[in-house]
N, C-alpha and C. Protein backbone atom coordinates (compact mmCIF):
# COMPACT_ATOMS: atom_id res chain seq x y z
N UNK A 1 102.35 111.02 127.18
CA UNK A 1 102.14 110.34 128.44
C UNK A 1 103.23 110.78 129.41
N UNK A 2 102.74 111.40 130.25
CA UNK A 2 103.59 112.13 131.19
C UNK A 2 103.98 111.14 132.71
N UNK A 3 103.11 110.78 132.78
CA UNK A 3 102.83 109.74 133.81
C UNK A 3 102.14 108.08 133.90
N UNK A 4 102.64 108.11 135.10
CA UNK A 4 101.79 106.28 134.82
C UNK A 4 100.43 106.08 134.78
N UNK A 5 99.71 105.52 133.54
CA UNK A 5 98.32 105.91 133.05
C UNK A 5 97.76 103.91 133.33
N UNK A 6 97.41 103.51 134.47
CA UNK A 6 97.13 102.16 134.24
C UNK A 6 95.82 101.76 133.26
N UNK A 7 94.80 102.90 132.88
CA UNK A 7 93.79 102.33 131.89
C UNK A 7 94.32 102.24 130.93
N UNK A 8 95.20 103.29 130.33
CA UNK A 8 95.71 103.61 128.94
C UNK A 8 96.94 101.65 128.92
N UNK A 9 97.82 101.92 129.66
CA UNK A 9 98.18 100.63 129.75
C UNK A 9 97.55 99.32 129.78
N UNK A 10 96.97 99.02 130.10
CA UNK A 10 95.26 98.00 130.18
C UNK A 10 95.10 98.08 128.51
N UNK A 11 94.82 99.34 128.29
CA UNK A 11 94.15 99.61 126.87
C UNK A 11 95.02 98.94 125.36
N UNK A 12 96.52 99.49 126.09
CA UNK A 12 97.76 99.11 125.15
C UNK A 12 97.66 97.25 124.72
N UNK A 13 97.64 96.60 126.38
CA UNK A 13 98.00 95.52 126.22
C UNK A 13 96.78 94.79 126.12
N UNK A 14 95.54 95.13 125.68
CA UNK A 14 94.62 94.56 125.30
C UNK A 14 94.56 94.51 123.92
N UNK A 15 94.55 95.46 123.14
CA UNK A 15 95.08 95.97 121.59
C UNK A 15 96.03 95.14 120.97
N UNK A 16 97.65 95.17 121.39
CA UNK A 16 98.04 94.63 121.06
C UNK A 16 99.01 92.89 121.82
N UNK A 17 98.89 92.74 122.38
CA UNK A 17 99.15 91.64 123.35
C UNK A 17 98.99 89.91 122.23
N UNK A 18 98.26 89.66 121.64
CA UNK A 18 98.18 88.95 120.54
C UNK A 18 99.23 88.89 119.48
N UNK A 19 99.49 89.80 118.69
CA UNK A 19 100.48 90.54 117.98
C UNK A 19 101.80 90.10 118.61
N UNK A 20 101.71 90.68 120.03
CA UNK A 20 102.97 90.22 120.49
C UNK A 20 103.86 89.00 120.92
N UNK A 21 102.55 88.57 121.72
CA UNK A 21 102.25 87.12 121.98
C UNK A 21 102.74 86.33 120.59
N UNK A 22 102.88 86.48 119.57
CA UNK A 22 103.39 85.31 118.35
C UNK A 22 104.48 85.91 118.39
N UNK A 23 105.13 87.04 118.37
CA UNK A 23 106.31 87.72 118.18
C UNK A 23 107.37 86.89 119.31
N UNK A 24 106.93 87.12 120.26
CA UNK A 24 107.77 85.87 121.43
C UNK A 24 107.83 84.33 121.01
N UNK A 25 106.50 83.93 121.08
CA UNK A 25 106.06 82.36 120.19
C UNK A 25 107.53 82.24 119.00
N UNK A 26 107.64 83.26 118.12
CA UNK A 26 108.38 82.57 117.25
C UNK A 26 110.12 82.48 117.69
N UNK A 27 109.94 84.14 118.81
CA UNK A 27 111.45 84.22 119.45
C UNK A 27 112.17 82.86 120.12
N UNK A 28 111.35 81.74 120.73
CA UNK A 28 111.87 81.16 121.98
C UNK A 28 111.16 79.69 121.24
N UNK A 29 109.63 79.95 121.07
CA UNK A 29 109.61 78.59 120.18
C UNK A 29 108.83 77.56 121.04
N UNK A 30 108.05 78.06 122.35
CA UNK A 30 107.60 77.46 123.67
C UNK A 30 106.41 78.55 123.90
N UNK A 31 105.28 78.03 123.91
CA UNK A 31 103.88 78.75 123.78
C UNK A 31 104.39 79.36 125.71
N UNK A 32 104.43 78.82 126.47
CA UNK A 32 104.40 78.98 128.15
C UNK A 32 105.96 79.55 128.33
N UNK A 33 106.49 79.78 127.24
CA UNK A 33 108.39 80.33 127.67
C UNK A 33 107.46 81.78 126.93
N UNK A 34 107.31 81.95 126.02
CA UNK A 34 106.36 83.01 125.10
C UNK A 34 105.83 83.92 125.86
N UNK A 35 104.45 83.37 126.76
CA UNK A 35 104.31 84.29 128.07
C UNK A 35 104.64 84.74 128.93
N UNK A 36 105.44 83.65 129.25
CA UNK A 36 106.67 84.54 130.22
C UNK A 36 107.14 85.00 130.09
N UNK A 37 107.82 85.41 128.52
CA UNK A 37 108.79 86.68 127.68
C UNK A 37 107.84 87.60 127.25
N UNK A 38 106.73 87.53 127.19
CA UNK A 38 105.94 89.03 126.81
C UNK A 38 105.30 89.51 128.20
N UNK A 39 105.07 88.72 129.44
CA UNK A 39 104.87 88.89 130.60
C UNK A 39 105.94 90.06 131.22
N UNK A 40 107.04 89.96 130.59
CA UNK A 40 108.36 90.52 131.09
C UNK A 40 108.63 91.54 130.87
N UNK A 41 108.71 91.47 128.95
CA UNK A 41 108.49 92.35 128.91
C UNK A 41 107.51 93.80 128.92
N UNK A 42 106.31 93.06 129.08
CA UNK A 42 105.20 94.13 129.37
C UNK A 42 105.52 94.88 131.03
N UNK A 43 106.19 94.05 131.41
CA UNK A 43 106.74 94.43 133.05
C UNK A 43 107.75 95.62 132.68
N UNK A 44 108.38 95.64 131.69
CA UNK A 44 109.39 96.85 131.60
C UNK A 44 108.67 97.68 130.48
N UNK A 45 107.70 97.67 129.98
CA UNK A 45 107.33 98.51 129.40
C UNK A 45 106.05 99.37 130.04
N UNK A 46 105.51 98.50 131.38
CA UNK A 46 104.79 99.60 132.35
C UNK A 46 105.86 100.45 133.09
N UNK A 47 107.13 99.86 133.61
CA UNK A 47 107.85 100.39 133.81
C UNK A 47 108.18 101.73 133.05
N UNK A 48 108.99 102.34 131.65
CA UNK A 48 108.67 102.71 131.15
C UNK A 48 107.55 103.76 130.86
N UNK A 49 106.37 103.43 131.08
CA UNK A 49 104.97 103.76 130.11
C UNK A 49 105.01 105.21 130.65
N UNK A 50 105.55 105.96 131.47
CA UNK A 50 105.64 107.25 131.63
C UNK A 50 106.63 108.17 130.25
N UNK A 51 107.62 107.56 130.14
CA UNK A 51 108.54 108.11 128.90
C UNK A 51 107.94 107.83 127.60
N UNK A 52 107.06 106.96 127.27
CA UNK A 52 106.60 106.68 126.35
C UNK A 52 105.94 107.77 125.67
N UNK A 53 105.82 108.59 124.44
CA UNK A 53 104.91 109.13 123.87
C UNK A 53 104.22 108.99 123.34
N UNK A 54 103.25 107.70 122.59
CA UNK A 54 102.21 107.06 122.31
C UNK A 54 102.12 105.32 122.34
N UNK A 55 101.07 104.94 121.66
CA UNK A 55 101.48 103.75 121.58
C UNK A 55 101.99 103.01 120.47
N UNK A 56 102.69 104.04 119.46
CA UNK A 56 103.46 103.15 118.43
C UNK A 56 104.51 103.03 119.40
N UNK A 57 105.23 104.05 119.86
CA UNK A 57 106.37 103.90 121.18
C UNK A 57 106.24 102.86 121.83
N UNK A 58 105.47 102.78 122.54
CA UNK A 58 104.87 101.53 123.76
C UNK A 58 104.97 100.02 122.77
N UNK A 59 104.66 100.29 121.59
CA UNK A 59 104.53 98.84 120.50
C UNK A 59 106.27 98.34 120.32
N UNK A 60 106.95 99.62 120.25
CA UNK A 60 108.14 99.44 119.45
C UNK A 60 109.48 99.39 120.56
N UNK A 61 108.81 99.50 122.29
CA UNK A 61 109.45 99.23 123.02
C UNK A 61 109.74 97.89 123.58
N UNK A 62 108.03 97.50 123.59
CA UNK A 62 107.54 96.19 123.83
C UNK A 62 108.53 94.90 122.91
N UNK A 63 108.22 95.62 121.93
CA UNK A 63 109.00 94.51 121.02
C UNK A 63 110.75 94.29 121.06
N UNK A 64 111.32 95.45 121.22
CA UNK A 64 112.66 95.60 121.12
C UNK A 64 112.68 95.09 123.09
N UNK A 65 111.75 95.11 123.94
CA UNK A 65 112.25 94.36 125.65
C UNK A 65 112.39 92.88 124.94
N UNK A 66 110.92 92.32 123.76
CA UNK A 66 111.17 90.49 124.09
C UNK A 66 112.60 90.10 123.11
N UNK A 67 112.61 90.91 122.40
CA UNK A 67 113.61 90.27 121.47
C UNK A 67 115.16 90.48 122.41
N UNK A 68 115.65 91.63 123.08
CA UNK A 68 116.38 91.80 124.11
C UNK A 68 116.34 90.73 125.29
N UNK A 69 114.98 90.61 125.79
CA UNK A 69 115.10 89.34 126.95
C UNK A 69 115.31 88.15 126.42
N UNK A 70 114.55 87.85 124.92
CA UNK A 70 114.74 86.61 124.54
C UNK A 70 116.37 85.92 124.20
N UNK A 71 117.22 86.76 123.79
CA UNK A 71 118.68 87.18 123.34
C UNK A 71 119.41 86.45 124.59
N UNK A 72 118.44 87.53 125.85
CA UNK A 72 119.56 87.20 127.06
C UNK A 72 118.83 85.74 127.63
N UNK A 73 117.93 85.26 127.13
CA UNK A 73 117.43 83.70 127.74
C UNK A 73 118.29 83.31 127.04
N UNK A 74 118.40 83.30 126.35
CA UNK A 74 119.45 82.00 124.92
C UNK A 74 120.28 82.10 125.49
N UNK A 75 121.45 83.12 125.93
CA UNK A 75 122.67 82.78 126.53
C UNK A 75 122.86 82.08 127.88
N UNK A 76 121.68 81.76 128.59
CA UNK A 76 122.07 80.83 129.65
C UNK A 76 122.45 79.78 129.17
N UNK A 77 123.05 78.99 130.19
CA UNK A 77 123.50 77.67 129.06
C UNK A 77 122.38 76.46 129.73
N UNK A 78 121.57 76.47 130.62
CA UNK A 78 120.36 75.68 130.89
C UNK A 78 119.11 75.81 129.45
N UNK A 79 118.79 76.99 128.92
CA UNK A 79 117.52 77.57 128.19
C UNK A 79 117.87 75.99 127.35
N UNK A 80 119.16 75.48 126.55
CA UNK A 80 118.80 74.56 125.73
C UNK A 80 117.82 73.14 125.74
N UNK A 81 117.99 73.10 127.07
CA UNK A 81 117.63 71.70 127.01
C UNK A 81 115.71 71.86 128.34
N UNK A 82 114.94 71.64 127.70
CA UNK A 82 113.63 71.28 128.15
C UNK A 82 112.85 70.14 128.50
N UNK A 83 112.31 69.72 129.82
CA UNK A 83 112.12 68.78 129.82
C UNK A 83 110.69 68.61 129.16
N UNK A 84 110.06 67.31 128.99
CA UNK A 84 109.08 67.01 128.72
C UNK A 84 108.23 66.09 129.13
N UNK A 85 107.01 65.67 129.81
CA UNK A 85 106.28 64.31 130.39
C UNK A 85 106.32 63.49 129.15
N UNK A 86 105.63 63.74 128.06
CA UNK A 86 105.45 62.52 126.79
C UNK A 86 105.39 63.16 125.41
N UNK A 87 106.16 62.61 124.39
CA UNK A 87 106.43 63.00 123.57
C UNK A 87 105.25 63.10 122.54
N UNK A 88 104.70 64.17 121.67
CA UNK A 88 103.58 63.85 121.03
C UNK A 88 103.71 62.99 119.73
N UNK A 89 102.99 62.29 119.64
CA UNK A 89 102.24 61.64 118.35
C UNK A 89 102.52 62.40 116.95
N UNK A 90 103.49 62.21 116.47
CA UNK A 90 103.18 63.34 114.56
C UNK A 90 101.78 62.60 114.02
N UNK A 91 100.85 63.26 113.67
CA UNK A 91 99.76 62.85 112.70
C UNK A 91 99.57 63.95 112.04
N UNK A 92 99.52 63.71 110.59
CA UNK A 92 99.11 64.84 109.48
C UNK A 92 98.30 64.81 108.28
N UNK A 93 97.45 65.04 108.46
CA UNK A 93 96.17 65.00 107.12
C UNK A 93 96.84 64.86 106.14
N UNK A 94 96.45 63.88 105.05
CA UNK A 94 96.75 63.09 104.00
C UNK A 94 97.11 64.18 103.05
N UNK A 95 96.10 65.37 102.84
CA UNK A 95 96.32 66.59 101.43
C UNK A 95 97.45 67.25 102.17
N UNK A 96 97.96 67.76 103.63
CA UNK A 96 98.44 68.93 103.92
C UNK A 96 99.90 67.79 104.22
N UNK A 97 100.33 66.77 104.41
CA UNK A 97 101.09 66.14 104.62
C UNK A 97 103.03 67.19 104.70
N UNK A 98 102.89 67.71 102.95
CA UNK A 98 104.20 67.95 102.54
C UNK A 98 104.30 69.28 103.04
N UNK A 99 103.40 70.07 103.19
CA UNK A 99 103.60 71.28 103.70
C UNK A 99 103.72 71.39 105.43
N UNK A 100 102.87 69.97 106.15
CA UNK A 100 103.02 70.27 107.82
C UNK A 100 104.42 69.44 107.97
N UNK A 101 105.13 69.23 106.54
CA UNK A 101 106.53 68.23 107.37
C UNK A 101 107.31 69.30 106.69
N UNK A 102 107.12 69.89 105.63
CA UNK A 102 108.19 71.57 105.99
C UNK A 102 108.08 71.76 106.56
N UNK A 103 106.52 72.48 106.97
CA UNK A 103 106.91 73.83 108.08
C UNK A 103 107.24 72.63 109.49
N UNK A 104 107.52 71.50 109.75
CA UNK A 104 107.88 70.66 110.86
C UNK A 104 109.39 71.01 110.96
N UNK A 105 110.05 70.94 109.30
CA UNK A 105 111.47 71.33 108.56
C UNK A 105 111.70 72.97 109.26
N UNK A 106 111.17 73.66 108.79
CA UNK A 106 111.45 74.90 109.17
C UNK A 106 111.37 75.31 110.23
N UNK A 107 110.16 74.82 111.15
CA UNK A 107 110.48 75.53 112.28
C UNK A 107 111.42 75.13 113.33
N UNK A 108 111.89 73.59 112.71
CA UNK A 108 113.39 72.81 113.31
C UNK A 108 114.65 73.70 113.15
N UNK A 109 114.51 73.77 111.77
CA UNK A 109 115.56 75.04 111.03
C UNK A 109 115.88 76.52 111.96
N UNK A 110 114.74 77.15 111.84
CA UNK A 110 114.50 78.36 112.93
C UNK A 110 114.82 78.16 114.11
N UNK A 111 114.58 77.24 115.07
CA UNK A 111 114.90 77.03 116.12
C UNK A 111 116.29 76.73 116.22
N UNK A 112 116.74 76.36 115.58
CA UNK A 112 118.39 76.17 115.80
C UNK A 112 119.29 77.16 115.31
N UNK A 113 118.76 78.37 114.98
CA UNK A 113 119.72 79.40 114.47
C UNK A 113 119.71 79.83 115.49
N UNK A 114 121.01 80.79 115.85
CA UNK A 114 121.63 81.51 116.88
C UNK A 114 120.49 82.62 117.22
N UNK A 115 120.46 83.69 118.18
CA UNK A 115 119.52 83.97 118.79
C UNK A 115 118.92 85.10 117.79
N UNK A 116 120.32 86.19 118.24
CA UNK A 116 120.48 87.24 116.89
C UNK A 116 119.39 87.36 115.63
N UNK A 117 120.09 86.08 114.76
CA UNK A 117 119.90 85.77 113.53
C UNK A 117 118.36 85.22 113.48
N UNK A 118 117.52 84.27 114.75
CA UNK A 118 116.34 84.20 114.96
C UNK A 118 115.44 85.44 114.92
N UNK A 119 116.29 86.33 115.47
CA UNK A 119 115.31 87.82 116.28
C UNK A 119 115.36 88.36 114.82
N UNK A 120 116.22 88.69 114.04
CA UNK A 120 116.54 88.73 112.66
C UNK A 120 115.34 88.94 111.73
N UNK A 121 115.35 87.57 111.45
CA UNK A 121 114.59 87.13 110.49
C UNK A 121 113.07 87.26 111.32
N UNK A 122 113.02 86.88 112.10
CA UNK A 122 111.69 86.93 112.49
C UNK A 122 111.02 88.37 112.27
N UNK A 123 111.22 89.20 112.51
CA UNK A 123 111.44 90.33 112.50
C UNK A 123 110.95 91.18 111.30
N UNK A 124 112.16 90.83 109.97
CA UNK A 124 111.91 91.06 108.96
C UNK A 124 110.88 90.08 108.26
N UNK A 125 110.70 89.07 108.33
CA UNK A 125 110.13 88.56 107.61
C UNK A 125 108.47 88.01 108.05
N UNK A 126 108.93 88.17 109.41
CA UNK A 126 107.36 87.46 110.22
C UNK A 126 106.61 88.86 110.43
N UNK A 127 107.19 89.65 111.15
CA UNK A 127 106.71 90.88 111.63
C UNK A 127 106.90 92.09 110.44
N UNK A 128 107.70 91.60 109.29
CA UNK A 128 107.54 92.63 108.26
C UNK A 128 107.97 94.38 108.64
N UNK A 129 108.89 93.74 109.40
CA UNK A 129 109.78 95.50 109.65
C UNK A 129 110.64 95.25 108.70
N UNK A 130 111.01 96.83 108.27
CA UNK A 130 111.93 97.52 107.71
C UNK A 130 113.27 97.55 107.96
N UNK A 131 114.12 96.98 107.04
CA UNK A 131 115.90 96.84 107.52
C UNK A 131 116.16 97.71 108.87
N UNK A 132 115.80 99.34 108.37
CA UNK A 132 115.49 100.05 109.56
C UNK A 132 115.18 99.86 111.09
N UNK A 133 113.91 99.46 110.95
CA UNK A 133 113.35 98.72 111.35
C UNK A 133 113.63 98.19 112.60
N UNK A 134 113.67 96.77 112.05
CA UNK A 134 114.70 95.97 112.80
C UNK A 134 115.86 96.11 113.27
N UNK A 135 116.74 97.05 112.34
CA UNK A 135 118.13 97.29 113.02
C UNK A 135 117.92 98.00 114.30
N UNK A 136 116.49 99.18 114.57
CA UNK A 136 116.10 99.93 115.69
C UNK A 136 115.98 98.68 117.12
N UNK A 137 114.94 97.63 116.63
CA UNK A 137 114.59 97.33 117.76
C UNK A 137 115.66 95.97 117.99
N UNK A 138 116.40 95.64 117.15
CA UNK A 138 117.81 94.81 117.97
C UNK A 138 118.84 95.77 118.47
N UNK A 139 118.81 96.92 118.16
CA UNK A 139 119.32 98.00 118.96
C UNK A 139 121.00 97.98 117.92
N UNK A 140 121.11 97.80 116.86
CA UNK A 140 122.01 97.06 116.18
C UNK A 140 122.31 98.54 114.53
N UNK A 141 123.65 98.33 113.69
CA UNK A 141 122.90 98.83 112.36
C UNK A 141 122.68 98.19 111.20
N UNK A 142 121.75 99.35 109.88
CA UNK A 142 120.68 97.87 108.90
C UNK A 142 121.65 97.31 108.48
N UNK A 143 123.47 97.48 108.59
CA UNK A 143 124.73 96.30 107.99
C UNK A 143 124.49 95.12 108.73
N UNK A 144 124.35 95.25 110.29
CA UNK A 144 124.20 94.15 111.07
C UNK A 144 122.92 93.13 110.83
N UNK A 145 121.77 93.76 110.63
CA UNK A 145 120.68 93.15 109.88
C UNK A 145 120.92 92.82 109.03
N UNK A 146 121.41 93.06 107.88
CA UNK A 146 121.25 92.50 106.64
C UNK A 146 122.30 91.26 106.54
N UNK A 147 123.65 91.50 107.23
CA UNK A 147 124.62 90.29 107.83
C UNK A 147 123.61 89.20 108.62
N UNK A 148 122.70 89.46 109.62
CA UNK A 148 122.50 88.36 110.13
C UNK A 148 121.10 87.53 109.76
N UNK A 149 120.19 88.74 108.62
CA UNK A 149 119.21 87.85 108.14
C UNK A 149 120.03 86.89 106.95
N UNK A 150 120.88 87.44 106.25
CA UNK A 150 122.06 86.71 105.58
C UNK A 150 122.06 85.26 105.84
N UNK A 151 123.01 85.43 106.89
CA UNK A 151 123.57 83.89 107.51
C UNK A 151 122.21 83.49 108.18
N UNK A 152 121.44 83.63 108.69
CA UNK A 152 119.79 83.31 108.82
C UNK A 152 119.57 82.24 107.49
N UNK A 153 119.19 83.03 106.58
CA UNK A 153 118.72 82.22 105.25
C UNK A 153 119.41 81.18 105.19
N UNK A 154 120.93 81.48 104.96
CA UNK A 154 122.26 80.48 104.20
C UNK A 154 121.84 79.49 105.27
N UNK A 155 121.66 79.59 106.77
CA UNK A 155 121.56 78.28 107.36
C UNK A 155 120.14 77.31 106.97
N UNK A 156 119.16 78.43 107.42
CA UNK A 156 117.88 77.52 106.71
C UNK A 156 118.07 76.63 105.39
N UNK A 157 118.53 77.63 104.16
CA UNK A 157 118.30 77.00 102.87
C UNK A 157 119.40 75.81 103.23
N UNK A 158 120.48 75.94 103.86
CA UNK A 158 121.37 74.37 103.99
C UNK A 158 120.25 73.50 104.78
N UNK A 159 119.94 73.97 105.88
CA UNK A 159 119.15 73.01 106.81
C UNK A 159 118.01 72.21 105.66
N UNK A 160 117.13 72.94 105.28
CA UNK A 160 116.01 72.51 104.16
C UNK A 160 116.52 72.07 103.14
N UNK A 161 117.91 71.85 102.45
CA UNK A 161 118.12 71.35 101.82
C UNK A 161 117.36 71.77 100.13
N UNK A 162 117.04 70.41 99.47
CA UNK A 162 115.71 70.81 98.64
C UNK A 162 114.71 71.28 98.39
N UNK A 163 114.43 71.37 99.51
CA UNK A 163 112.74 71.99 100.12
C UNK A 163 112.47 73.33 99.70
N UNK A 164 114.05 74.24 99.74
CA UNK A 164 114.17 75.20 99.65
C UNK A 164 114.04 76.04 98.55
N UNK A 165 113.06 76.33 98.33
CA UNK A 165 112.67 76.75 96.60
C UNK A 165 113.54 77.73 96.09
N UNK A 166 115.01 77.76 95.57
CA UNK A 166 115.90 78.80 94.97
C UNK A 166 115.85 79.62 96.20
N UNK A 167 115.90 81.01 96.10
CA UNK A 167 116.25 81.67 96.96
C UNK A 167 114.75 82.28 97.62
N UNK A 168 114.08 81.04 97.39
CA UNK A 168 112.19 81.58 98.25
C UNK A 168 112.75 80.92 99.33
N UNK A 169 112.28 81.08 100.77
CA UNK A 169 111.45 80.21 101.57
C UNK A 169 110.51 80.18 101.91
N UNK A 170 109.98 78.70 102.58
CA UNK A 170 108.42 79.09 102.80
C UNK A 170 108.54 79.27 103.95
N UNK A 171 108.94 80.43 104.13
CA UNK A 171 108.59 81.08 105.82
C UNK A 171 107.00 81.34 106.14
N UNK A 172 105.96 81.49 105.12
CA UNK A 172 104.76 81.76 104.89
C UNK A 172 104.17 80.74 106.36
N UNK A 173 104.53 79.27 105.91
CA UNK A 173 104.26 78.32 106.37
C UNK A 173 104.35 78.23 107.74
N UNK A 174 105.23 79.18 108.59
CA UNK A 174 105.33 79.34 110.13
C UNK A 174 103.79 79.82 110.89
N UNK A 175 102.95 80.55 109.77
CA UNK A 175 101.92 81.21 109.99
C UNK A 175 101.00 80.31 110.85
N UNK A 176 100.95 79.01 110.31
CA UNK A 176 100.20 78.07 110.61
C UNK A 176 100.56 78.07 112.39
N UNK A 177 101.86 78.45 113.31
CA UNK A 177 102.00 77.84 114.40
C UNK A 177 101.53 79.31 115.18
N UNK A 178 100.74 79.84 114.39
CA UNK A 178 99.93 81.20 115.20
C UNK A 178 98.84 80.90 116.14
């Protein structure tokens, strides 16, 4: 891609835009903060879309802009606090009870790890990249990954306490907030 191709772009973010769309979802943790971080970054990756040489490129840029913008939202010191009109109702089907008050556990857990260590794990474990991988698109090396999915876990398994099956988690269980 030599130049700015707006069908081929159209084409990109029709393909994969979904994919990405949860990749933000799990970065920030706010379905409407989510779009606005893949909104963004799709803004710097049309930017971009001339240097790009296909669309694993375009995939692996996309991803390394939200996890980069999402990084630099966390450090404002406003991003913590959100307002809300009314608080929802917990209700949870009688069979799925213990598993929607983990993953309630976990994704409390996740949300309170530092930004890094969020982009981290998510990464490796949600998105199933490669130490590699991931060390590429936090722009970081796989020592720094493997340090911060590290302290990632050690906080969850403290946060979850019991819940925490030995050295499993049920990160599986985030799937559900797709």
């Amino acid at each position: 891609m030599t130049r700015r191709d707006p069908a081929a772009f159209a084409e990109f973010v029709a393909a994969r835009s979904a994919s990405l769309h949860r990749t933000a979802y799990l970065m920030v943790g706010d379905r409407g903060l989510a779009q606005d971080l893949l909104q963004e970054a799709l803004t710097k990756t049309y930017v971009a879309w001339p240097r790009l040489r296909d669309p694993a490129n375009a995939e692996a840029y996309t991803r390394k802009a939200i996890t980069t913008t999402a990084i630099t939202w966390f450090r404002r010191r406003s991003w913590a606090e959100r307002p809300i009109d009314t608080v929802p109702e917990r209700r949870s089907p009688g069979d799925h009870a213990d598993d929607l008050s983990t993953r309630d556990l976990l994704w409390s857990a996740l949300q309170s790890l530092p930004p890094r260590q969020r982009a981290a794990i998510v990464l490796r474990f949600y998105e199933d990249l490669s130490e590699a991988r991931t060390a590429e698109v936090l722009g970081c090396a796989p020592g720094t990954v493997k340090s911060q999915v590290s302290a990632g876990l050690r906080k969850l398994r403290d946060h979850l306490g019991e819940r925490a099956d030995g050295d499993v988690l049920p990160l599986h269980l985030l799937e559900a907030t797709r």
